[in-house]
C-alpha atoms as a PDB file:
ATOM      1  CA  UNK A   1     -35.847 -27.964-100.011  1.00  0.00           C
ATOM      2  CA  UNK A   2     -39.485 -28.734 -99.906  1.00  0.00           C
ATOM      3  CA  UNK A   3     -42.301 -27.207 -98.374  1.00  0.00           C
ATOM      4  CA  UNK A   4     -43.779 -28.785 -94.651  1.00  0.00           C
ATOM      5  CA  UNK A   5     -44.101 -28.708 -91.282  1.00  0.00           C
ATOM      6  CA  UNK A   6     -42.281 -28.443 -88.203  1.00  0.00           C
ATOM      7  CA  UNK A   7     -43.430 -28.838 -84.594  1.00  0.00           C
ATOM      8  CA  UNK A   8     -42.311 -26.529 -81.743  1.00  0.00           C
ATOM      9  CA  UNK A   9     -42.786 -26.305 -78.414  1.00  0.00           C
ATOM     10  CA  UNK A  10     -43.133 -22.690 -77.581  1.00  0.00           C
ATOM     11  CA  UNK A  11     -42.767 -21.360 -73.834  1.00  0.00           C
ATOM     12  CA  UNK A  12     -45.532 -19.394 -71.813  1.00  0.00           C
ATOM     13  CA  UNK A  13     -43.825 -16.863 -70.178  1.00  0.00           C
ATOM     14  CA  UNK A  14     -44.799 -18.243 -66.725  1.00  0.00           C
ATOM     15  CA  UNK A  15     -43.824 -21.116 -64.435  1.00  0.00           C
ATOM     16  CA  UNK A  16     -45.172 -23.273 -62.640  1.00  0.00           C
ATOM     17  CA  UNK A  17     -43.541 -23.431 -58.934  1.00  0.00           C
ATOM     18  CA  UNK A  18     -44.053 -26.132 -55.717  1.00  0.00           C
ATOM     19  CA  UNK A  19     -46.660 -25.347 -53.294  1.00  0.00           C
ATOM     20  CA  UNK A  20     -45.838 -23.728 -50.297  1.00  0.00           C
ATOM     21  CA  UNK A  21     -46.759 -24.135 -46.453  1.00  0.00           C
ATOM     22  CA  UNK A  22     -48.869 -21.231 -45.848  1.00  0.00           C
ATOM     23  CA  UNK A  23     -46.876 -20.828 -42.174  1.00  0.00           C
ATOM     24  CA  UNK A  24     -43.304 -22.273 -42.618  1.00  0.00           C
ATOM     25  CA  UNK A  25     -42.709 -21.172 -46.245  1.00  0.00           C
ATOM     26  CA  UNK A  26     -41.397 -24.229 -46.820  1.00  0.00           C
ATOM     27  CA  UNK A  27     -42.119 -26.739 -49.640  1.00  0.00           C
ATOM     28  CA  UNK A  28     -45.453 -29.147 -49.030  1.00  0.00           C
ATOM     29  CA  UNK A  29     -45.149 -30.936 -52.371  1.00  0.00           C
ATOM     30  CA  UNK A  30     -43.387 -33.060 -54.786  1.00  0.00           C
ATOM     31  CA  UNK A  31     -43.323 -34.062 -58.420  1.00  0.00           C
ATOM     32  CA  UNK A  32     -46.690 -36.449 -58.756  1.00  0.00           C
ATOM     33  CA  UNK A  33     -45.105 -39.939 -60.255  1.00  0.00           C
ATOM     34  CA  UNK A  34     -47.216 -39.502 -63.486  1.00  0.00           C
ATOM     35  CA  UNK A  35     -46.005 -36.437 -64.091  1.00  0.00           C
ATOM     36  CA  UNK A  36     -42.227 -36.904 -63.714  1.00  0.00           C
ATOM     37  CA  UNK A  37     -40.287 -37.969 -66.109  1.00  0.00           C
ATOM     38  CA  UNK A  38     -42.360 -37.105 -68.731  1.00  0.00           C
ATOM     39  CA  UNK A  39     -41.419 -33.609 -70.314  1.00  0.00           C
ATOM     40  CA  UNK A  40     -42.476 -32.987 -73.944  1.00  0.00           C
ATOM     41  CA  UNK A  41     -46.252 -35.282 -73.054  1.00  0.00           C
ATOM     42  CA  UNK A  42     -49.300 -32.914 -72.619  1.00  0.00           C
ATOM     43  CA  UNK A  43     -51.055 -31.977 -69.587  1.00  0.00           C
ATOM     44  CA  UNK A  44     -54.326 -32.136 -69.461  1.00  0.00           C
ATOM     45  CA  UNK A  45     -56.742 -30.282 -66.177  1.00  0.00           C
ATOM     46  CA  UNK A  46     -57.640 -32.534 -63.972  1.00  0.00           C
ATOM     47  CA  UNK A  47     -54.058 -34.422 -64.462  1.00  0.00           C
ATOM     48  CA  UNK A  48     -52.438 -35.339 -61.029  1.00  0.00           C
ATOM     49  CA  UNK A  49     -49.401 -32.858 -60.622  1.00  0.00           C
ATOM     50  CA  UNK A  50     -48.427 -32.634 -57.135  1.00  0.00           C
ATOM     51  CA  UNK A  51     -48.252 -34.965 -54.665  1.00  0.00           C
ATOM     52  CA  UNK A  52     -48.048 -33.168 -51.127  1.00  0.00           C
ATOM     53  CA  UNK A  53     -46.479 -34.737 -48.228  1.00  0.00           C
ATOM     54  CA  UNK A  54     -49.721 -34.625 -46.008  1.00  0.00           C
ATOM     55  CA  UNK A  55     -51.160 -37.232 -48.751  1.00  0.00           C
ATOM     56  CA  UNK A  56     -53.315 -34.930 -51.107  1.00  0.00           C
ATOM     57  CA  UNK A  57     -53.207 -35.167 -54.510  1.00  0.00           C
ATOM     58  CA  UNK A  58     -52.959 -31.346 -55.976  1.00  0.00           C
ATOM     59  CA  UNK A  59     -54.510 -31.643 -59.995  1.00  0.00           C
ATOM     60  CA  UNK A  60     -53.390 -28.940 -62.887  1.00  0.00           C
ATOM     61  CA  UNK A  61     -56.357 -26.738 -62.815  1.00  0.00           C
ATOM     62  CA  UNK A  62     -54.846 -24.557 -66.328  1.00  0.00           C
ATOM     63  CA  UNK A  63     -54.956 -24.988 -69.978  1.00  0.00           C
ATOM     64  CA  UNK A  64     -53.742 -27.980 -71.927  1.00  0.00           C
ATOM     65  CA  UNK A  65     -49.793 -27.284 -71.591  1.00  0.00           C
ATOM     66  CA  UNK A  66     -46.610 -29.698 -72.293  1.00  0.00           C
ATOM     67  CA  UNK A  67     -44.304 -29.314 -69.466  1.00  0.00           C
ATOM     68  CA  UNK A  68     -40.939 -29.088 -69.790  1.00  0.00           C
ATOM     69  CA  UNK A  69     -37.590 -29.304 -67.332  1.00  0.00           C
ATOM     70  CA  UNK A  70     -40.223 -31.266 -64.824  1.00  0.00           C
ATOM     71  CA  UNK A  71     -38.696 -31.389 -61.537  1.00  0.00           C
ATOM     72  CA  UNK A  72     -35.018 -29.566 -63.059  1.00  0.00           C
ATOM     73  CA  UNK A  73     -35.460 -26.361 -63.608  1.00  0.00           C
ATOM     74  CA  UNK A  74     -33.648 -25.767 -60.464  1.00  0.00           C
ATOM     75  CA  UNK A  75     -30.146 -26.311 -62.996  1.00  0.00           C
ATOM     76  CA  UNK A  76     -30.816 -24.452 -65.530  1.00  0.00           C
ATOM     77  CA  UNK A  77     -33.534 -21.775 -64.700  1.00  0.00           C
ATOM     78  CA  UNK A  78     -31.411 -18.430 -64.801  1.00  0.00           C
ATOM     79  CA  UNK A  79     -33.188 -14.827 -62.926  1.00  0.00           C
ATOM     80  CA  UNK A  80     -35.618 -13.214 -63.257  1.00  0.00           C
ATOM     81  CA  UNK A  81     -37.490 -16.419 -62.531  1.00  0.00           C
ATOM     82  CA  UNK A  82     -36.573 -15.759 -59.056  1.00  0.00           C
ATOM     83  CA  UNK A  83     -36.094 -18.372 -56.611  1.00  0.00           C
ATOM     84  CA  UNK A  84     -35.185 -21.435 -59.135  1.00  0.00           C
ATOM     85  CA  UNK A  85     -35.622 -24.483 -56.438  1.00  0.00           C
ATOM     86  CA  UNK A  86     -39.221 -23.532 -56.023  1.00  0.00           C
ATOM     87  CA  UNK A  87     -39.976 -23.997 -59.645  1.00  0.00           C
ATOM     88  CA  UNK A  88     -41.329 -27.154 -60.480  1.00  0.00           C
ATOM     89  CA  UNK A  89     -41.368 -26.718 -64.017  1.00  0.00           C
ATOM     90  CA  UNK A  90     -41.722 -24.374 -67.668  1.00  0.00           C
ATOM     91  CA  UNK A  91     -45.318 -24.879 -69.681  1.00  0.00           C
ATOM     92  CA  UNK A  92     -45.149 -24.766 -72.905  1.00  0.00           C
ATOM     93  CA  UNK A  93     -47.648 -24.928 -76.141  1.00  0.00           C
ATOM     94  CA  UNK A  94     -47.408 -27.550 -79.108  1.00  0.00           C
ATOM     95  CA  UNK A  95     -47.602 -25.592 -82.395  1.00  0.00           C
ATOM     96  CA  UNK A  96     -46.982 -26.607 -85.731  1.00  0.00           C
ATOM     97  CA  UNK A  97     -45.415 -24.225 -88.032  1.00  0.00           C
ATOM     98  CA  UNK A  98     -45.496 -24.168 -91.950  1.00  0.00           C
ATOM     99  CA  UNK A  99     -42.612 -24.364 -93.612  1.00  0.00           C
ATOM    100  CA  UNK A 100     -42.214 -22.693 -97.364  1.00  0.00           C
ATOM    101  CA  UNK A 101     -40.452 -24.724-100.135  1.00  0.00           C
ATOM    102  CA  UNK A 102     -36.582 -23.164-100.349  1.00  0.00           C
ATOM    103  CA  UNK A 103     -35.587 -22.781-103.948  1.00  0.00           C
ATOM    104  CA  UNK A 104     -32.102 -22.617-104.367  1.00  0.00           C
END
């Protein structure tokens, strides 16, 4: 097998959860419309990733991350991530890893 490349998508560690009502506790945001549907495409700061229900527009303030599970990681995020509905989604980081020629 020849020597090359392979992309990966490796996760943080951390997620990234809905904003909260300071008072309530409740949820105050959504899923901005550029943002959902579109796992595995990179995030950039200043990108428009919540949209609360009073109107503002909340923008990704960290590092360039690919989100993944947008808006679903209520199915399939198991503990200790805690309370799953109140993640909005898993960031993860692009790397390309070298692959070594396999002589067989």
């Amino acid at each position: 097998m020849p020597a090359g490349e392979l992309e990966v998508f490796r996760f943080t560690g951390e997620v990234v959860r809905f904003p909260e009502d300071e008072e309530t506790g409740e949820l105050s945001a959504m899923i901005h419309d550029s943002l959902q549907d579109a796992d595995w495409q990179l995030l950039s700061p200043g990108a428009p990733v919540f949209q609360c229900f009073n109107g503002e527009v909340i923008l990704w303030e960290g590092e360039e991350v690919y989100p993944v599970f947008v808006n679903e990681v209520a199915y399939i995020a198991p503990p200790p991530l805690g309370n799953s509905r109140r993640v909005a989604f898993l960031p993860c980081r692009r790397e390309v890893l070298v692959v070594p020629a396999l002589n067989c």
